[in-house]
PDB file of N, CA and C in Angstrom:
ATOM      1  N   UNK A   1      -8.100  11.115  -8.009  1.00  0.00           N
ATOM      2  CA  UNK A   1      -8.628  11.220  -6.659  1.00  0.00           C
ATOM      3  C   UNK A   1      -7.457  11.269  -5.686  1.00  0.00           C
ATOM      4  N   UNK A   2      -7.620  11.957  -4.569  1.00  0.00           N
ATOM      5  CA  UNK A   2      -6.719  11.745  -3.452  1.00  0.00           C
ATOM      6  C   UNK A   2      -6.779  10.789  -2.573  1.00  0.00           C
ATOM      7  N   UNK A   3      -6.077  10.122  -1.785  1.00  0.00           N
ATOM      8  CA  UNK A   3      -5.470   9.743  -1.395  1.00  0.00           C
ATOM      9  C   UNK A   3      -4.574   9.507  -0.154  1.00  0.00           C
ATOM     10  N   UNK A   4      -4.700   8.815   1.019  1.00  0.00           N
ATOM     11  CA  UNK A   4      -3.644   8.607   1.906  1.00  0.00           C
ATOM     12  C   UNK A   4      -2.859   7.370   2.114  1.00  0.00           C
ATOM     13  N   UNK A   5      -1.398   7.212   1.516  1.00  0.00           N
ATOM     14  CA  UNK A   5      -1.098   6.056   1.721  1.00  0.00           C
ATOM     15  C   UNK A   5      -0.096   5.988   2.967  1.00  0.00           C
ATOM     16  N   UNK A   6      -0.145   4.861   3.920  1.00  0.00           N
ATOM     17  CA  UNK A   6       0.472   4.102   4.819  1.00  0.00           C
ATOM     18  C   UNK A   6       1.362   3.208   4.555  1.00  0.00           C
ATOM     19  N   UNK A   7       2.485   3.206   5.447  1.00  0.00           N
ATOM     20  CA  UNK A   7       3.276   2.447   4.755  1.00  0.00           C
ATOM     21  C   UNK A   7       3.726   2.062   6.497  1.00  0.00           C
ATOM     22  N   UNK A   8       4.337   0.888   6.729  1.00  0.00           N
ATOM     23  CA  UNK A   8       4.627   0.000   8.093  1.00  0.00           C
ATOM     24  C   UNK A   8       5.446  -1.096   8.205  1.00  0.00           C
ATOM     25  N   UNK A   9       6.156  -0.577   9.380  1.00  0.00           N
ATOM     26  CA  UNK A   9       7.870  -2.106   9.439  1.00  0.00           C
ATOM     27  C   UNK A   9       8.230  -1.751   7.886  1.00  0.00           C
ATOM     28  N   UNK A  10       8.990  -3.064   7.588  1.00  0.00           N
ATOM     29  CA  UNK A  10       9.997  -3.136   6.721  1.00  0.00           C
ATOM     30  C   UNK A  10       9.539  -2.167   5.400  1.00  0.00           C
ATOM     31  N   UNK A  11       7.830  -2.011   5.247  1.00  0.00           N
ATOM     32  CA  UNK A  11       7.603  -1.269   4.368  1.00  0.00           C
ATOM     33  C   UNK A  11       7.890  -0.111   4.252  1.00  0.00           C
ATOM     34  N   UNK A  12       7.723   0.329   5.292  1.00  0.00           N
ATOM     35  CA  UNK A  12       8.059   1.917   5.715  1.00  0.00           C
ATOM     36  C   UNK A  12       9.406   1.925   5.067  1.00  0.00           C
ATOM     37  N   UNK A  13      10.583   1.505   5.545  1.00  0.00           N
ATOM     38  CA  UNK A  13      11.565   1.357   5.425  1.00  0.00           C
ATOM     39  C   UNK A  13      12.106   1.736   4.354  1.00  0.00           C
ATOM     40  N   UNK A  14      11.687   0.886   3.328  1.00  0.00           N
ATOM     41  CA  UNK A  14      11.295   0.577   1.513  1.00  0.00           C
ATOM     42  C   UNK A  14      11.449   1.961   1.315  1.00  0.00           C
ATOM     43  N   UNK A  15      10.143   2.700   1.532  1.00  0.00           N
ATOM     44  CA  UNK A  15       9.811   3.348   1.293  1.00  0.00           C
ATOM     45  C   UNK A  15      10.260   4.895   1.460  1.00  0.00           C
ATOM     46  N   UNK A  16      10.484   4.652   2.639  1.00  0.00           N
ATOM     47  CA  UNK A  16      11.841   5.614   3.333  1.00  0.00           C
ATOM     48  C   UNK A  16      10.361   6.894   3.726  1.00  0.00           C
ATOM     49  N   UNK A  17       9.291   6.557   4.006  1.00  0.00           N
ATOM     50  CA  UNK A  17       8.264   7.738   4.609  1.00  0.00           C
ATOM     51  C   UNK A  17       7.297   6.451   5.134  1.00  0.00           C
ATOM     52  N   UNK A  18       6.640   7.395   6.747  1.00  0.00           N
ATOM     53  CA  UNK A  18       5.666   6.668   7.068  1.00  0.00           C
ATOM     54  C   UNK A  18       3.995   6.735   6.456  1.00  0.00           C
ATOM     55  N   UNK A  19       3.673   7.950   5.725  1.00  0.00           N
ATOM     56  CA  UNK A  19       2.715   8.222   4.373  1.00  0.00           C
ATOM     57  C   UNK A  19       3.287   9.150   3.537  1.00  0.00           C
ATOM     58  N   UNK A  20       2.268   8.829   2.771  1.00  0.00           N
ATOM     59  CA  UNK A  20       1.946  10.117   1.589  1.00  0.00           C
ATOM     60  C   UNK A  20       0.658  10.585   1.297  1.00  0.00           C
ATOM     61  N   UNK A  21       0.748  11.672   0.372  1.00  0.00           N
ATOM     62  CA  UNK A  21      -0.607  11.929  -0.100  1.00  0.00           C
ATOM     63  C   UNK A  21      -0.456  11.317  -1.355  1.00  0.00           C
ATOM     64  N   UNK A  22      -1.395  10.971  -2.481  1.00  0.00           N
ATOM     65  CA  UNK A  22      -1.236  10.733  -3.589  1.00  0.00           C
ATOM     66  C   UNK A  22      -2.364  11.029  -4.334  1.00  0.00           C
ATOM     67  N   UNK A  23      -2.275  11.933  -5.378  1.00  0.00           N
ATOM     68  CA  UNK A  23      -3.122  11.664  -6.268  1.00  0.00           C
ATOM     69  C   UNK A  23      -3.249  10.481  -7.035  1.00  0.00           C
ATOM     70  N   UNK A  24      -4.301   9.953  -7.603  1.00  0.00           N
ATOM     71  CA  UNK A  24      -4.082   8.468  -8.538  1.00  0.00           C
ATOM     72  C   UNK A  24      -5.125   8.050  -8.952  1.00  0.00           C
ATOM     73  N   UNK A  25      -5.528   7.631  -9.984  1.00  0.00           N
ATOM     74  CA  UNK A  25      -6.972   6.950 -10.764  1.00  0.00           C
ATOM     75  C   UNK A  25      -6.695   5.845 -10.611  1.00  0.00           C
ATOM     76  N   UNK A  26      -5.853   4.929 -10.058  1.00  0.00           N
ATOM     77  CA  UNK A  26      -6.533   3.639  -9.565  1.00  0.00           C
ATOM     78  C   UNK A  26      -7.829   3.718  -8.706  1.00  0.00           C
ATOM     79  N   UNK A  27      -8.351   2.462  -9.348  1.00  0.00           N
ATOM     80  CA  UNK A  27     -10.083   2.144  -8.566  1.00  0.00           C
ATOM     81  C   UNK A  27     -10.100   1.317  -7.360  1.00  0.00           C
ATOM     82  N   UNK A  28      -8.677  -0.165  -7.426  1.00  0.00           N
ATOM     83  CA  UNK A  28      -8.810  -0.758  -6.417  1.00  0.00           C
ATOM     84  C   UNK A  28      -7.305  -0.570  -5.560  1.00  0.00           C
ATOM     85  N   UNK A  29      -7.278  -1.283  -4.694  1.00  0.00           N
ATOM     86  CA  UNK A  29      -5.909  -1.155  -3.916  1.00  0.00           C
ATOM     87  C   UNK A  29      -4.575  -2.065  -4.980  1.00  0.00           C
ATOM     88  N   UNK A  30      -5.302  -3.471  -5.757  1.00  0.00           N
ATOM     89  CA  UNK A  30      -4.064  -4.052  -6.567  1.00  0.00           C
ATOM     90  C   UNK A  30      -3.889  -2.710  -7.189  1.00  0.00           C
ATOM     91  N   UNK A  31      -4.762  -2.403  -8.066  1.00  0.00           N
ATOM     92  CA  UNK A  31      -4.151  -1.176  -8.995  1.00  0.00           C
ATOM     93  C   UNK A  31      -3.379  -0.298  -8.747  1.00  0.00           C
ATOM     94  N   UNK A  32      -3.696   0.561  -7.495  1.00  0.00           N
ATOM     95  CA  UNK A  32      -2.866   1.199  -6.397  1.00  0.00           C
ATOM     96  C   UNK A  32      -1.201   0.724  -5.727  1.00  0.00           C
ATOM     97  N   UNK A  33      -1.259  -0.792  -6.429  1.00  0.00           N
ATOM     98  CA  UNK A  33      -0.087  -1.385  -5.437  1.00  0.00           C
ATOM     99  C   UNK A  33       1.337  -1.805  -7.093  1.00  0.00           C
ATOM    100  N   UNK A  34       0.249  -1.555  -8.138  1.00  0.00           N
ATOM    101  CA  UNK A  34       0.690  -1.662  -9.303  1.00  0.00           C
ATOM    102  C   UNK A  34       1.194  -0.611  -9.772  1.00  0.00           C
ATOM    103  N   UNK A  35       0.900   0.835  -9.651  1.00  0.00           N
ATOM    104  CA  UNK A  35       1.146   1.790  -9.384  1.00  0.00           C
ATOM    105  C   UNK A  35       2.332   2.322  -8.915  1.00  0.00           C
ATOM    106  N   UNK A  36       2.438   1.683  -7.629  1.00  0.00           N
ATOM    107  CA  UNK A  36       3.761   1.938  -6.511  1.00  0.00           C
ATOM    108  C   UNK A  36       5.017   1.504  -7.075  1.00  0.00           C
ATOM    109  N   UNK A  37       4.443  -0.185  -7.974  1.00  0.00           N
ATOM    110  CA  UNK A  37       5.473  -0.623  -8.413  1.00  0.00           C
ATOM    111  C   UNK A  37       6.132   0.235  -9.175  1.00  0.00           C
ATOM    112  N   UNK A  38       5.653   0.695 -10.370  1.00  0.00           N
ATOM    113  CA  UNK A  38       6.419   1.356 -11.386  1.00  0.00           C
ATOM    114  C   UNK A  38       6.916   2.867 -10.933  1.00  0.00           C
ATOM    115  N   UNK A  39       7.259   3.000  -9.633  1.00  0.00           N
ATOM    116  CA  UNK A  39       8.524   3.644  -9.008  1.00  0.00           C
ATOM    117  C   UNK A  39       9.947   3.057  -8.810  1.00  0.00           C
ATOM    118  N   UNK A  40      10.057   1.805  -9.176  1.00  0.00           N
ATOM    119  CA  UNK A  40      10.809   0.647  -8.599  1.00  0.00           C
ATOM    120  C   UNK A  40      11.923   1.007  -7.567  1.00  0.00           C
ATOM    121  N   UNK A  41      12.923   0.495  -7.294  1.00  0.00           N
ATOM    122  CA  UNK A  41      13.801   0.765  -6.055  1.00  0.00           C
ATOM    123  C   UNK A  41      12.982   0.271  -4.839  1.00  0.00           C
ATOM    124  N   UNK A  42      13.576   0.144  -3.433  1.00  0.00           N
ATOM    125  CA  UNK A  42      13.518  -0.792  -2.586  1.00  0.00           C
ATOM    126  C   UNK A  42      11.578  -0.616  -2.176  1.00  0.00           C
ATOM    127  N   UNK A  43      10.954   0.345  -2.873  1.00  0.00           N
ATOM    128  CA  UNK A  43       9.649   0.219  -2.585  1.00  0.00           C
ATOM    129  C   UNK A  43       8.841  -1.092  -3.290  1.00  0.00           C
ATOM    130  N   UNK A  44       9.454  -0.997  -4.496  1.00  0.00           N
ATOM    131  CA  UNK A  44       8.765  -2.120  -5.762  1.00  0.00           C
ATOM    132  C   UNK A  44       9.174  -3.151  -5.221  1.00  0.00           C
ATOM    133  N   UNK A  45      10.775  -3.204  -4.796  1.00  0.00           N
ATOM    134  CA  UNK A  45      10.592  -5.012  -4.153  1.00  0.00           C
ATOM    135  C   UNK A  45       9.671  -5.341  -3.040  1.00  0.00           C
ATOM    136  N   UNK A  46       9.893  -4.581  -2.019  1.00  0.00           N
ATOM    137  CA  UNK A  46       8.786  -4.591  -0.970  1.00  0.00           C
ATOM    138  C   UNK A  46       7.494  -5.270  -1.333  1.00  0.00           C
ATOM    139  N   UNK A  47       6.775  -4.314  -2.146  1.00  0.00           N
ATOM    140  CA  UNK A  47       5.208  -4.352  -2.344  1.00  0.00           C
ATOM    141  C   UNK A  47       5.090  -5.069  -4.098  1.00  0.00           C
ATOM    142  N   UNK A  48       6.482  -5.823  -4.485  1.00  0.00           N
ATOM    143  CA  UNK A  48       6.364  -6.763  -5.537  1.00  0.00           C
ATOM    144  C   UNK A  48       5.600  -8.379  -5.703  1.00  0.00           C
ATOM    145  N   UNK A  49       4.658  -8.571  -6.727  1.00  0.00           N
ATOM    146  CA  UNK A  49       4.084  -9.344  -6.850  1.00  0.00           C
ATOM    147  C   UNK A  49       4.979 -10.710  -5.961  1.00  0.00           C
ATOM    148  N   UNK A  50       4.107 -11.768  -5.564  1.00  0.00           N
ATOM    149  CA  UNK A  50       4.523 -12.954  -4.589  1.00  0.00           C
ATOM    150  C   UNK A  50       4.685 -12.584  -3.102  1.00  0.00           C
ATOM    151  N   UNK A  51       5.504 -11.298  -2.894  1.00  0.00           N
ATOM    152  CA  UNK A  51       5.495 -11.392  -1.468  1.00  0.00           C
ATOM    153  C   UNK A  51       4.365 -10.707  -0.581  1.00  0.00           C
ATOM    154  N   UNK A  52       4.794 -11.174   0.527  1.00  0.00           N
ATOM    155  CA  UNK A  52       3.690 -11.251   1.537  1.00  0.00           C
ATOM    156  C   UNK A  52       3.323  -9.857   1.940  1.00  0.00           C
ATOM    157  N   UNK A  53       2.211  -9.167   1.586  1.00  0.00           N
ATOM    158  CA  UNK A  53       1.698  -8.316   1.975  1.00  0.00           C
ATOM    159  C   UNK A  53       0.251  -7.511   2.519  1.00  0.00           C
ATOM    160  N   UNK A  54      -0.026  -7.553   3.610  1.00  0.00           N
ATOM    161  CA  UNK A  54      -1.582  -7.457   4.039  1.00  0.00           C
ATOM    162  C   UNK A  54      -1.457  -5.625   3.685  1.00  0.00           C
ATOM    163  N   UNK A  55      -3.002  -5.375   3.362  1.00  0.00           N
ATOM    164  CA  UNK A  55      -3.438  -4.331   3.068  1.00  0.00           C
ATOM    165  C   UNK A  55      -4.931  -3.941   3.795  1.00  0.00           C
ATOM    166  N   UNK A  56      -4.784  -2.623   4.401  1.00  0.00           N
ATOM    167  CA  UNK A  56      -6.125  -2.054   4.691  1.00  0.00           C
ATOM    168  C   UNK A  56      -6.509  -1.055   4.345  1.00  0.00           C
ATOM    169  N   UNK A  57      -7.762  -0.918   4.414  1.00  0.00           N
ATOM    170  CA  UNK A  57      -8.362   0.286   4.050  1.00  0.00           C
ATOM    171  C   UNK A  57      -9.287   0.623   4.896  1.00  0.00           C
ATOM    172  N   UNK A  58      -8.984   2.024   5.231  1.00  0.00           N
ATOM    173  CA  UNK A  58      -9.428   3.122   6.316  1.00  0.00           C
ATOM    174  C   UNK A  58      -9.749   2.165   7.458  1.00  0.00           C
ATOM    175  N   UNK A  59      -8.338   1.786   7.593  1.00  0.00           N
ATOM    176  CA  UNK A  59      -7.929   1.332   9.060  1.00  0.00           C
ATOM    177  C   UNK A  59      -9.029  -0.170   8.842  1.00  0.00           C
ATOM    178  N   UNK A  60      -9.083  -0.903   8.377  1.00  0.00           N
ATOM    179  CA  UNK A  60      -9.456  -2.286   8.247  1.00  0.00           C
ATOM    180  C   UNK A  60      -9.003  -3.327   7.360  1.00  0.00           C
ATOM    181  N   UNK A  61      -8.797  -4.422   7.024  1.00  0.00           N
ATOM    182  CA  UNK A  61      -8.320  -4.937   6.340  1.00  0.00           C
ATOM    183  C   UNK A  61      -8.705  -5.450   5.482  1.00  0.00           C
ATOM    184  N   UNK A  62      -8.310  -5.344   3.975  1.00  0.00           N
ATOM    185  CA  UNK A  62      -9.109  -5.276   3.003  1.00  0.00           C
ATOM    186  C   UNK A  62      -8.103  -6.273   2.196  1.00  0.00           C
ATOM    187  N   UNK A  63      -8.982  -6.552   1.179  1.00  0.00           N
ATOM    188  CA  UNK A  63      -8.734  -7.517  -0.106  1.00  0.00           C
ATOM    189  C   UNK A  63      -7.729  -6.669  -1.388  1.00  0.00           C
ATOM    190  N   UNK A  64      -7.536  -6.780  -1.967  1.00  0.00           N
ATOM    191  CA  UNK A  64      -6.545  -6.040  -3.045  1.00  0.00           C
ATOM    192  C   UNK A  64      -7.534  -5.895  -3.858  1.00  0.00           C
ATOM    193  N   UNK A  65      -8.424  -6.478  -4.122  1.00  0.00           N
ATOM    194  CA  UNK A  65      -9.709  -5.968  -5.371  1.00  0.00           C
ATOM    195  C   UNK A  65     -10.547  -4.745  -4.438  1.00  0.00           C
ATOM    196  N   UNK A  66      -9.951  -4.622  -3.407  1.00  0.00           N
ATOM    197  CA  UNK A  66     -11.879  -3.548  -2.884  1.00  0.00           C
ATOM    198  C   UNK A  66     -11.238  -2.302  -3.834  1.00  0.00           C
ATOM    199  N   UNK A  67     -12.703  -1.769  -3.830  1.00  0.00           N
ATOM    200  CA  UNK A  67     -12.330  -0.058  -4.465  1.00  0.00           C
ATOM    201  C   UNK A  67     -11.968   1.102  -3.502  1.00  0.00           C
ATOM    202  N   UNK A  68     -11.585   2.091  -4.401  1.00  0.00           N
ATOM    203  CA  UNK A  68     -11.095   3.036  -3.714  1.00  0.00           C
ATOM    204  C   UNK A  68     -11.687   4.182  -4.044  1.00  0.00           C
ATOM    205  N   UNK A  69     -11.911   5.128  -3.106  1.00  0.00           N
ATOM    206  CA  UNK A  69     -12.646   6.519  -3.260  1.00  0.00           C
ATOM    207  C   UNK A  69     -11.532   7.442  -3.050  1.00  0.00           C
ATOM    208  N   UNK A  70     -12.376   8.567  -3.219  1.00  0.00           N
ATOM    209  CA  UNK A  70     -11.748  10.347  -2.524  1.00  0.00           C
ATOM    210  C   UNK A  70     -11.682  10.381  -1.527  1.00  0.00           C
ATOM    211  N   UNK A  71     -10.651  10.828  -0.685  1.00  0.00           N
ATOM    212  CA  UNK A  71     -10.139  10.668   0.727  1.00  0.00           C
ATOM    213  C   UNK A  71      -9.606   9.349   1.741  1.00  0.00           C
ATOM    214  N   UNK A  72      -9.706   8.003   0.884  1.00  0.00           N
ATOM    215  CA  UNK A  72      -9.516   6.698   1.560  1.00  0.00           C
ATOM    216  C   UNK A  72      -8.231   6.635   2.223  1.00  0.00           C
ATOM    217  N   UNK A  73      -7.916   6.269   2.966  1.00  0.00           N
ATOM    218  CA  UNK A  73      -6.664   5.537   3.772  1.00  0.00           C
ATOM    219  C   UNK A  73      -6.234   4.332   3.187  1.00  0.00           C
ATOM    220  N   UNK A  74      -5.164   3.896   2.501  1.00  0.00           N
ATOM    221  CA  UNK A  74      -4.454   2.525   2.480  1.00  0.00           C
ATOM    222  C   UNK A  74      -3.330   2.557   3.165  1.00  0.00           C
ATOM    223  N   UNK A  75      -3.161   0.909   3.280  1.00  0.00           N
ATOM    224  CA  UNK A  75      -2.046   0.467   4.817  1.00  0.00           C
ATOM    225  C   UNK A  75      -1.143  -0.338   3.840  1.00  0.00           C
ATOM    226  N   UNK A  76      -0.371  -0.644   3.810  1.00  0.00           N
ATOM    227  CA  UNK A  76       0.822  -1.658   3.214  1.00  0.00           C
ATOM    228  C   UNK A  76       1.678  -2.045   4.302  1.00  0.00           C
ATOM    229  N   UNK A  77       1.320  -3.618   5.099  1.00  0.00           N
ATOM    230  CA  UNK A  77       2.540  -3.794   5.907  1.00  0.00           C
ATOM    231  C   UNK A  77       2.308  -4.908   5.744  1.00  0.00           C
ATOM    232  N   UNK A  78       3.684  -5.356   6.017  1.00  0.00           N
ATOM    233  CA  UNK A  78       3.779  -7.045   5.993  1.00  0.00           C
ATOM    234  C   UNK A  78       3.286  -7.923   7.189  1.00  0.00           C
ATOM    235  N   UNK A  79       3.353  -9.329   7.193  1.00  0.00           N
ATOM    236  CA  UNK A  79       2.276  -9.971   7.749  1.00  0.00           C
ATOM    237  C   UNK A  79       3.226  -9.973   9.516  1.00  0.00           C
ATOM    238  N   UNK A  80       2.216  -9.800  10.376  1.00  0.00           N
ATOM    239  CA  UNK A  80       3.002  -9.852  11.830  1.00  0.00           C
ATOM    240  C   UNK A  80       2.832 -11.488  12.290  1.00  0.00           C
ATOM    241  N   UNK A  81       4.246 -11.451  12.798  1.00  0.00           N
ATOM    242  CA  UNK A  81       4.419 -12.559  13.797  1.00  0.00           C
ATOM    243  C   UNK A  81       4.437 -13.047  14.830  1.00  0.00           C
ATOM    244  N   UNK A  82       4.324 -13.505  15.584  1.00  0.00           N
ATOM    245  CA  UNK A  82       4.059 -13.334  16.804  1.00  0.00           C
ATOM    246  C   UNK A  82       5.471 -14.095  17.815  1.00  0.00           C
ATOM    247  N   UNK A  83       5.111 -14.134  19.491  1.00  0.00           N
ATOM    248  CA  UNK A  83       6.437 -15.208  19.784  1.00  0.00           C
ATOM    249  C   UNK A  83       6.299 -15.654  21.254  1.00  0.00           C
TER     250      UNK A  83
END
């Protein structure tokens, strides 16, 4: 299925693009984020198991178990702070 992934702050960064398209048979967003990993380099540490990372889907914020369809939006950014 396709795919739009988001990427934001330090993630972006990681990542070195603000999206992509992706094809991918992951069902949920962990799977999707498990996925990313096994690109490794500064994206895998980013979005590596323990650290802090909020995720949405089609612009809301979602759990790492929700599922994923044809055409969905995911977000990967780390948690904001305030001051």
């Amino acid at each position: 299925m396709n795919i739009t992934v988001r990427y934001f702050a330090s993630i972006r960064e990681a990542a070195g693009t603000a999206s992509e398209e992706l094809d991918t048979e992951a069902g949920t967003i962990a799977e999707l984020r498990a996925e990313l990993l096994t690109r490794g380099g500064a994206l895998a540490q980013a979005l590596a198991p323990g650290r802090a990372v909020r995720m949405a889907l089609n612009q809301a914020l979602a759990h790492e178990h929700a599922g994923l369809s044809e055409g969905d939006e995911v977000a990967f950014f780390p948690p904001v702070t305030g001051g």
